[in-house]
Protein backbone atom coordinates (compact mmCIF):
# COMPACT_ATOMS: atom_id res chain seq x y z
CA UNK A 1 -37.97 -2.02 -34.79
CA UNK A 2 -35.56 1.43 -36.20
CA UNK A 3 -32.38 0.71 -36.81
CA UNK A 4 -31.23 3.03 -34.68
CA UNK A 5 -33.36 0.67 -32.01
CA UNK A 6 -31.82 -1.89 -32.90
CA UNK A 7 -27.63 -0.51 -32.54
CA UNK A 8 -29.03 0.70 -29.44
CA UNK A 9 -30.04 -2.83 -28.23
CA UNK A 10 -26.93 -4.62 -29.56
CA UNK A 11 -24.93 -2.03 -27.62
CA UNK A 12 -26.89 -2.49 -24.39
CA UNK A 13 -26.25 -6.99 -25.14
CA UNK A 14 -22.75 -5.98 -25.70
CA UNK A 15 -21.78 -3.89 -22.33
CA UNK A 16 -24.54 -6.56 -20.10
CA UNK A 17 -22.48 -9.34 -21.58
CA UNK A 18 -18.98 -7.65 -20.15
CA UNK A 19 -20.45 -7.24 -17.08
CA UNK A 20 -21.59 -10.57 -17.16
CA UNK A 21 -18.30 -11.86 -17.80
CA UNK A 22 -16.24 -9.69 -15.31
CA UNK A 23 -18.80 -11.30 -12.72
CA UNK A 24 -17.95 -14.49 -13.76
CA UNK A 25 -14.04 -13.71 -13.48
CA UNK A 26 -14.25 -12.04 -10.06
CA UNK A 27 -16.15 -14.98 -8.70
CA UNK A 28 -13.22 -17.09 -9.78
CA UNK A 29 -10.31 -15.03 -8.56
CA UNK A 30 -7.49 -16.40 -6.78
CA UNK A 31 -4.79 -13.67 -5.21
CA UNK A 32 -1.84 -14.79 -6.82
CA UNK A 33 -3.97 -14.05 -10.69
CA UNK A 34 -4.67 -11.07 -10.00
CA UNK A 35 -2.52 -9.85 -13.31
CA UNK A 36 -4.49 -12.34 -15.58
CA UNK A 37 -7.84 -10.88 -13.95
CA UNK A 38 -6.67 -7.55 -14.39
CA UNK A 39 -6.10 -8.51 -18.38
CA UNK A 40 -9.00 -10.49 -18.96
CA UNK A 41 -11.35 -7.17 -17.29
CA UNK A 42 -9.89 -4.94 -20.21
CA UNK A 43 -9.97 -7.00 -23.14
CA UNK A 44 -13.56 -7.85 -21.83
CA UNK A 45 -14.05 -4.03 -21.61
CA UNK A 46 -12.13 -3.20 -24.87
CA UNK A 47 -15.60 -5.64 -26.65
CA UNK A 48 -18.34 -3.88 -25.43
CA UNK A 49 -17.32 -0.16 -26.73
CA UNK A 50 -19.36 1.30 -29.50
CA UNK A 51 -16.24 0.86 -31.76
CA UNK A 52 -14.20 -2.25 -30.19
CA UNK A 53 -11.31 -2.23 -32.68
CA UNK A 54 -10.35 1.62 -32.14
CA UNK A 55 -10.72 1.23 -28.31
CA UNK A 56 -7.79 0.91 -26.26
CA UNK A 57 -8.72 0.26 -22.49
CA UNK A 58 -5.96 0.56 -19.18
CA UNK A 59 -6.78 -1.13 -15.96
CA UNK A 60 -4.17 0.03 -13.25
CA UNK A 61 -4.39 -0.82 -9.65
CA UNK A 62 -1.12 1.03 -7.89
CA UNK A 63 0.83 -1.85 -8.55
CA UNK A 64 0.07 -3.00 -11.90
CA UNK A 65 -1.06 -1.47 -14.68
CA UNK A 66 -2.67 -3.78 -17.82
CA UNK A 67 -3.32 -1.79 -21.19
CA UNK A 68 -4.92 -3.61 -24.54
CA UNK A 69 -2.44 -1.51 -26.74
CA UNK A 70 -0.42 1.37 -25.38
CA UNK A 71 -2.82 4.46 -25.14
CA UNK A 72 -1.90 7.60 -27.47
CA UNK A 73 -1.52 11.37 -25.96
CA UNK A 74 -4.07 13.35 -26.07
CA UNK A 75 -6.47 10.96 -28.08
CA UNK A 76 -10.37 11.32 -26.11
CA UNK A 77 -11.10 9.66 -23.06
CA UNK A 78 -13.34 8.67 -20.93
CA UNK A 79 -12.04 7.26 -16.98
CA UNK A 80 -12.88 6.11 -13.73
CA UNK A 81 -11.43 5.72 -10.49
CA UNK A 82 -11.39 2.19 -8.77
CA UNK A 83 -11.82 2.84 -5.33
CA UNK A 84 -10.78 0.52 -2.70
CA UNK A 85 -12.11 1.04 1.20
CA UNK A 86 -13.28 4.37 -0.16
CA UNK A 87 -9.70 5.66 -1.24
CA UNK A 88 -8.51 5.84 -4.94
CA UNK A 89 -6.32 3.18 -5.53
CA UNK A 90 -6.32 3.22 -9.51
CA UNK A 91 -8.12 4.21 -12.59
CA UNK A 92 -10.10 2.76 -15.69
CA UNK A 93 -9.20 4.74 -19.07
CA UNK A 94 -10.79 4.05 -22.18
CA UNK A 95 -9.33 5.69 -25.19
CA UNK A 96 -10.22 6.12 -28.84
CA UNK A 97 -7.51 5.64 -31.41
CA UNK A 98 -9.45 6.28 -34.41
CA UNK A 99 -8.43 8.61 -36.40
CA UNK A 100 -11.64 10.66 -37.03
CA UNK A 101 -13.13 9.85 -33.96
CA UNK A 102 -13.65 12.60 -31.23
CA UNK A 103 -15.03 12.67 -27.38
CA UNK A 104 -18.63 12.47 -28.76
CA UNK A 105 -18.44 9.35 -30.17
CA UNK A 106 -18.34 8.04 -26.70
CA UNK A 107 -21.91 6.99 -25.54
CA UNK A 108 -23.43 7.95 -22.38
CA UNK A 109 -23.87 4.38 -21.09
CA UNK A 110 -20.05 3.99 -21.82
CA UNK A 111 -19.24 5.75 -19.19
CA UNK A 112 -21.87 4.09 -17.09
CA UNK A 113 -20.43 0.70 -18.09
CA UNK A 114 -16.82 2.16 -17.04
CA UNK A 115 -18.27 3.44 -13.76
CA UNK A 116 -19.45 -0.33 -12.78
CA UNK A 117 -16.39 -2.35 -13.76
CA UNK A 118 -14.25 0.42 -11.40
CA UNK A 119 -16.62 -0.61 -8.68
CA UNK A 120 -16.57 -4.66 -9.20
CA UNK A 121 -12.32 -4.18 -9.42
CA UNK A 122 -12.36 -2.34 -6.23
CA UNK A 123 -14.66 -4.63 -4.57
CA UNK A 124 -12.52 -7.29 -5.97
CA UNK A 125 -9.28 -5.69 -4.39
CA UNK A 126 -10.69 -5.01 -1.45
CA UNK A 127 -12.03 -8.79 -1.00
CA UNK A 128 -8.10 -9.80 -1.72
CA UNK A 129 -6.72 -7.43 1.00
CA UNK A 130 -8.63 -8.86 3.60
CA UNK A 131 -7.58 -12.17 2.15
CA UNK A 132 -3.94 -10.88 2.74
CA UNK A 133 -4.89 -9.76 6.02
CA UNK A 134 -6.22 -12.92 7.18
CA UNK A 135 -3.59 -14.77 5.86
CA UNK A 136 -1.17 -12.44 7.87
CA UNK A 137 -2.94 -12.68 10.98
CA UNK A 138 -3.36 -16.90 10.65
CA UNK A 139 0.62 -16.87 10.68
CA UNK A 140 1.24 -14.45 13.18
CA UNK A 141 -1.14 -16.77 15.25
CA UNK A 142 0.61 -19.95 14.38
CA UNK A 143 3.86 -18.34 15.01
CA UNK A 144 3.45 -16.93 18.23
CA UNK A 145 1.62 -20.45 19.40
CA UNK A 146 4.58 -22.26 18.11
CA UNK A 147 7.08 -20.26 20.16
CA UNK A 148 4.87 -20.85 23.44
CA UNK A 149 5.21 -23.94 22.79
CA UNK A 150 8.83 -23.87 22.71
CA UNK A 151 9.14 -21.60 25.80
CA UNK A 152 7.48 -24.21 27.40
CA UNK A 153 9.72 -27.16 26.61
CA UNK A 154 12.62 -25.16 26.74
CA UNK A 155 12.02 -23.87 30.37
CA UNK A 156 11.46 -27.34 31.07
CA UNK A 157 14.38 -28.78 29.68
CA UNK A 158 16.56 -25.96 31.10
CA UNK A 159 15.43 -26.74 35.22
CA UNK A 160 16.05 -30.56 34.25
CA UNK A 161 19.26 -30.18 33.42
CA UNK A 162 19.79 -27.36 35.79
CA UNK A 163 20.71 -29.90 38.94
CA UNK A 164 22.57 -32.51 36.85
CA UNK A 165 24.64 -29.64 35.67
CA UNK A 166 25.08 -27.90 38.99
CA UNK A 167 26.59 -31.01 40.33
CA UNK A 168 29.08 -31.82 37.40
CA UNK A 169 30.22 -28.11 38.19
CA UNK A 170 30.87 -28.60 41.81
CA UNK A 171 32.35 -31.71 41.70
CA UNK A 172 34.95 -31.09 38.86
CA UNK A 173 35.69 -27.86 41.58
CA UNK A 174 36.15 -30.39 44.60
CA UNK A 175 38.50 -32.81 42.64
CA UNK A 176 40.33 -29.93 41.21
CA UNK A 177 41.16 -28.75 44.59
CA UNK A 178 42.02 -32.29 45.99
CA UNK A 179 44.33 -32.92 42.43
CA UNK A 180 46.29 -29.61 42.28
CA UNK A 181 49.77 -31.30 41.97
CA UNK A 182 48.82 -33.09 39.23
CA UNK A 183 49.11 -30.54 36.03
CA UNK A 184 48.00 -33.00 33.65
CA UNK A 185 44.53 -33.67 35.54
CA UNK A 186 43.93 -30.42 36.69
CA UNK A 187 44.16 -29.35 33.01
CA UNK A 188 41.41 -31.66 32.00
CA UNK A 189 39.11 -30.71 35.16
CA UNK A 190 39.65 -26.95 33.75
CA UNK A 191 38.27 -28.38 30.48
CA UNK A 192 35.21 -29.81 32.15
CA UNK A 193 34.72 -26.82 34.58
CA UNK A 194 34.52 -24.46 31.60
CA UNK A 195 32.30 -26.23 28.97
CA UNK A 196 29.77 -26.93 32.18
CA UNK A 197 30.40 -22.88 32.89
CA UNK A 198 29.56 -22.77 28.87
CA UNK A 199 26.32 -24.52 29.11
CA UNK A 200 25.30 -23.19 32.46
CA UNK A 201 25.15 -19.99 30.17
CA UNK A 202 23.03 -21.48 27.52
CA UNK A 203 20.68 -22.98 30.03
CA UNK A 204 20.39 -18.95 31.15
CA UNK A 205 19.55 -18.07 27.39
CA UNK A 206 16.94 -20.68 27.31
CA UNK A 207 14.89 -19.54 30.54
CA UNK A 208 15.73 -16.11 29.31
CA UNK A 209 13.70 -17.08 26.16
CA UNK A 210 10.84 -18.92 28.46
CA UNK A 211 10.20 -15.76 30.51
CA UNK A 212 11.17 -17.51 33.53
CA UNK A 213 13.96 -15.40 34.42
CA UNK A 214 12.93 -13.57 37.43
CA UNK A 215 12.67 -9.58 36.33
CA UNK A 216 13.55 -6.12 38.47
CA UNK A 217 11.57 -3.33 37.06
CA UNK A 218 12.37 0.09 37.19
CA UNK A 219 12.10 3.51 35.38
CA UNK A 220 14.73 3.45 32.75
CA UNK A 221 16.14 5.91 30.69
CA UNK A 222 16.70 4.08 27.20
CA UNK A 223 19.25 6.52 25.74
CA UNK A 224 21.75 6.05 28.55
CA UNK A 225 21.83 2.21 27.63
CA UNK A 226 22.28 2.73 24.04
CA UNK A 227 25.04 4.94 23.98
CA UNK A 228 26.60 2.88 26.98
CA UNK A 229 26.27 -0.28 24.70
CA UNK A 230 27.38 1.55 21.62
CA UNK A 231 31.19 2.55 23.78
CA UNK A 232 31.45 -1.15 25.24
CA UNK A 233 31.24 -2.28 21.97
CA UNK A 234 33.17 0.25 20.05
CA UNK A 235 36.55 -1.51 19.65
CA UNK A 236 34.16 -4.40 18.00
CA UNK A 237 32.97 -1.74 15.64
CA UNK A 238 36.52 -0.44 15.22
CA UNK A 239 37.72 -4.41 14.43
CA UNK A 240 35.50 -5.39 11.89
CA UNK A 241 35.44 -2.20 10.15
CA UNK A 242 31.76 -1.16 10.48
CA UNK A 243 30.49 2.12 11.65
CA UNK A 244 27.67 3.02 13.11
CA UNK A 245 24.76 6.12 12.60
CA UNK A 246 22.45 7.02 15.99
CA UNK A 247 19.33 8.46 14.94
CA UNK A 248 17.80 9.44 18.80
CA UNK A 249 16.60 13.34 18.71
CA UNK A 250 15.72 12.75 22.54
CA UNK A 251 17.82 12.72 25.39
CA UNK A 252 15.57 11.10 27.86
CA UNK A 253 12.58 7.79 26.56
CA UNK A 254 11.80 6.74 29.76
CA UNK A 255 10.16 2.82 30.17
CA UNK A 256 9.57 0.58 32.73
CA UNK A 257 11.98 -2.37 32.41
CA UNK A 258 14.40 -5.04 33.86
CA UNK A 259 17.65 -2.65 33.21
CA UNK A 260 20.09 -6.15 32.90
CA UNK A 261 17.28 -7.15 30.52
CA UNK A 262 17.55 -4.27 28.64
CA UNK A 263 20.85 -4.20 27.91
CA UNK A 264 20.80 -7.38 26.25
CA UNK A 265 18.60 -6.86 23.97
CA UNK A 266 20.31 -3.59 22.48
CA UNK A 267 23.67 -5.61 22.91
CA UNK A 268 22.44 -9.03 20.89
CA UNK A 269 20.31 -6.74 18.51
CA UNK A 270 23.83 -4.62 18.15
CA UNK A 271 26.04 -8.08 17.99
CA UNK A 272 23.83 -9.39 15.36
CA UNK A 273 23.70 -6.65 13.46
CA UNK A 274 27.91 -6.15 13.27
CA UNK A 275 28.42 -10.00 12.35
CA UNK A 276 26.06 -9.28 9.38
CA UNK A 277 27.09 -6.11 8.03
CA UNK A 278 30.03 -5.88 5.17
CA UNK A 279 32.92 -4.19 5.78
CA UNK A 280 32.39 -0.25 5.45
CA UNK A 281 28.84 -1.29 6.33
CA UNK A 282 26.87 1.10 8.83
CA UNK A 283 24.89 -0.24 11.46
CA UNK A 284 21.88 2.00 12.06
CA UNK A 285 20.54 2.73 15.88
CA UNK A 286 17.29 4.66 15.86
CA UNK A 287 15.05 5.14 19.29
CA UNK A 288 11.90 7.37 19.44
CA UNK A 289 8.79 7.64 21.75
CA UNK A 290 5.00 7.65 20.94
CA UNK A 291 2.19 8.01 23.47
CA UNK A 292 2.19 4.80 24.91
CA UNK A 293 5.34 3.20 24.06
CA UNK A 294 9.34 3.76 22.71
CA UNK A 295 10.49 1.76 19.74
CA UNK A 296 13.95 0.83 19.59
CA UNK A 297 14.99 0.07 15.58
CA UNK A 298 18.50 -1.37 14.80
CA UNK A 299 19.07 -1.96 11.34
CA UNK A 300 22.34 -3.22 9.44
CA UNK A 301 23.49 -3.38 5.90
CA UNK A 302 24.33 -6.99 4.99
CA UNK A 303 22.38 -9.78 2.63
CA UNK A 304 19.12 -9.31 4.59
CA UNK A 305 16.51 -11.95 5.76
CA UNK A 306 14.75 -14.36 3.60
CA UNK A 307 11.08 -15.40 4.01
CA UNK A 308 12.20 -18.68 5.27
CA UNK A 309 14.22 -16.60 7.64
CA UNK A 310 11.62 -14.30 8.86
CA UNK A 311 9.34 -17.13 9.58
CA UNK A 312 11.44 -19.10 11.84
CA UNK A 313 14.21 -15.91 13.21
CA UNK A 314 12.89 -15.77 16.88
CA UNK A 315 12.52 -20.31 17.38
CA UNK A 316 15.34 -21.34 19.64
CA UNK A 317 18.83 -23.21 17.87
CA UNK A 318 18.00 -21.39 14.40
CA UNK A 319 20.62 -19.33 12.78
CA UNK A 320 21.46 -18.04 9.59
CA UNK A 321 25.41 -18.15 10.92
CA UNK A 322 27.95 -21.22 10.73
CA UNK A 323 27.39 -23.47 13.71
CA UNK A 324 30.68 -22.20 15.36
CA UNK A 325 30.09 -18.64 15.49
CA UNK A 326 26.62 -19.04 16.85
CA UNK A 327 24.34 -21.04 19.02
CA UNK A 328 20.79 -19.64 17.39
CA UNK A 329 19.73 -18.50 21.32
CA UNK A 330 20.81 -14.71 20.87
CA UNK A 331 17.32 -13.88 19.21
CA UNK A 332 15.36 -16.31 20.60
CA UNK A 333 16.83 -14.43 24.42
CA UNK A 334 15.93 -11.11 23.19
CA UNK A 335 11.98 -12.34 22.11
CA UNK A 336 11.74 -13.91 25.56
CA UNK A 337 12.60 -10.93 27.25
CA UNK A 338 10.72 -8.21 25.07
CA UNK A 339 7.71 -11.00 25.51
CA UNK A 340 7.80 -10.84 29.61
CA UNK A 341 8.03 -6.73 29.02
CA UNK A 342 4.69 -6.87 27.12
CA UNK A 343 6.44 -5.72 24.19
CA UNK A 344 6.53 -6.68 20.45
CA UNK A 345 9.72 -7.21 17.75
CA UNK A 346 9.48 -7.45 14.41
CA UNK A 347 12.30 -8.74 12.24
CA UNK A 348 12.25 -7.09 8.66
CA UNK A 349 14.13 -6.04 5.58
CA UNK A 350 15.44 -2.44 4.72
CA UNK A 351 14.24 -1.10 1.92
CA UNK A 352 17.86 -0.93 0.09
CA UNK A 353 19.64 -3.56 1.74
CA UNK A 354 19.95 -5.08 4.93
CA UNK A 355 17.79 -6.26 8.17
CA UNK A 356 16.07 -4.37 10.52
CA UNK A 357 14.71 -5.43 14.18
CA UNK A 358 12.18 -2.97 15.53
CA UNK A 359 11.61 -3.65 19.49
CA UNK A 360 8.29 -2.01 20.82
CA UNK A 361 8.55 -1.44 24.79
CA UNK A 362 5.77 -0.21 26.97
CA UNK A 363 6.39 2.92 29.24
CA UNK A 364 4.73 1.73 32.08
């Protein structure tokens, strides 16, 4: 066997070996490594080049970007692009650092080797966004069963104590009437009328949240009940200090909804969104149309919503507020109702700062 045989061979060893070993690491992966797969791909890349110890290699997905030694301008190159669902997501670059060396000294199969570890990354990024997806979709699942769940018990809990409460109501009335002389008495049967008028409200909230409210649809003209909802609650605005920017290039998004309904789901959205907001802060109303449907997007500028938050937002008695200023139904109200509409929310952060609630509506 030549010499010349013989580099060749050890060359060929040298790049089947890296391929053998980025094999071995994708089979191995785990999403939340993808940095130390990312690392271990280029130094196992960096040992099978014709000249190892002047070869710098970069591995960059979007996101991250992994480099054996920071690569030099203008130095020769050879790259290729990792590819994931058929669109170019990163690149490959292997550079030379050597002082005498030049583009030539790269060898054919180089680039071949190159060309095979961009399609084994993408492969491997594409296997870790479906992961992602089915990990999204297996919580949407188990979050949307969960609050069925709770509509369920909650309707049930609300007609249950419906009668019990009725009766409390009327009664305290009827005594009241019989004991108006008597200040001291009547005072107290005001208490009890009010906090049963109180939780006569709540039990509302909670069939509001089941669905079982009974609905009156109609053609609606969303616009209309935004900027109605925006006046009513302008001297709130005004008192807390907050303003407020309306983003709506239409003057008519028509839908088919419950127009009570509506309304309070712009007004808790809008509610929610002052309480949270700093002073100076603006609370942002934004409506638009697409074929089918007309999004509604209220967004504020305060601490945002953590991941703990986000999971559990919509359940019934949660709140991120102290337990006087809120009885953690106002959300859980406006899912019920946007659920018996056929429609979708989705609780979110801004990008800067802040939470945003984007309600999904059908037309018809």
């Amino acid at each position: 066997m030549s010499k010349e045989t013989e580099e060749a061979l050890k060359e060929r060893i040298k790049e089947l070996t890296c391929l053998y070993e980025i094999s071995s690491i994708i089979e191995g992966a785990e999403l939340e490594s993808i940095e130390n797969v990312l690392k271990a791909f280029a130094f196992s890349l960096k040992k099978a080049f014709l000249y190892p110890d002047a070869t710098d290699i970069l591995v960059g997905n979007g996101e991250l970007v992994i480099c054996t030694n920071a690569l030099t301008e203008g130095r020769p190159k050879i790259e290729s692009n990792i590819r994931v669902f058929n669109e170019p997501k990163g690149k490959i670059i292997a550079s030379l650092n050597g002082a005498n060396l030049t583009q030539d000294d790269f060898l054919k199969e180089e680039q071949q080797l190159l060309d095979n570890v961009a399609l084994k990354v993408g492969n491997l990024l594409e296997r870790i966004e479906i992961q992602k997806s089915e990990t999204s979709l297996k919580r949407q699942m188990e979050h949307a069963d969960r609050l069925s769940i709770l509509g369920e018990i909650t309707a049930g809990i609300a007609h249950e104590l419906n009668t019990p409460l009725a009766n409390i109501l009327g009664f305290a009335e009827l005594l009241k009437s019989d004991l108006e002389g008597d200040k001291k008495v009547a005072s107290d049967l005001n208490k009890i009328i009010d906090n049963a008028i109180f939780s006569r409200e709540v039990l509302k909230k909670l069939l509001f949240f089941s669905c079982k409210m009974p609905q009156e649809k109609k053609q609606v003209n969303l616009v209309p009940n935004i900027k109605s909802a925006i006046n009513l609650l302008d001297a709130t605005f005004r008192k807390e200090n907050i303003k407020y920017a309306i983003k709506i290039s239409e003057e008519e998004l028509w839908l088919k909804a419950d127009p009570i309904q509506l309304t309070q789901i712009i007004f808790n959205l809008l509610i929610n969104a002052i309480y949270f907001s700093p002073k100076e802060g603006v609370v942002t109303i934004e409506a638009f149309q697409k074929k089918t449907n007309v999004v509604l997007k209220i967004s504020d500028e305060g601490k945002g919503l953590t991941p703990d938050d986000l999971e559990k937002i919509f359940q019934p008695f949660f709140t991120t507020k102290p337990m006087e200023d809120g009885s953690g139904l106002g959300l859980s109200v406006v899912h019920g109702i946007v659920a018996s509409h056929k429609g979708s929310i989705v609780a979110g952060n801004n990008r800067d700062k802040g939470a945003v609630f984007t309600v999904t509506l059908p037309k018809m």
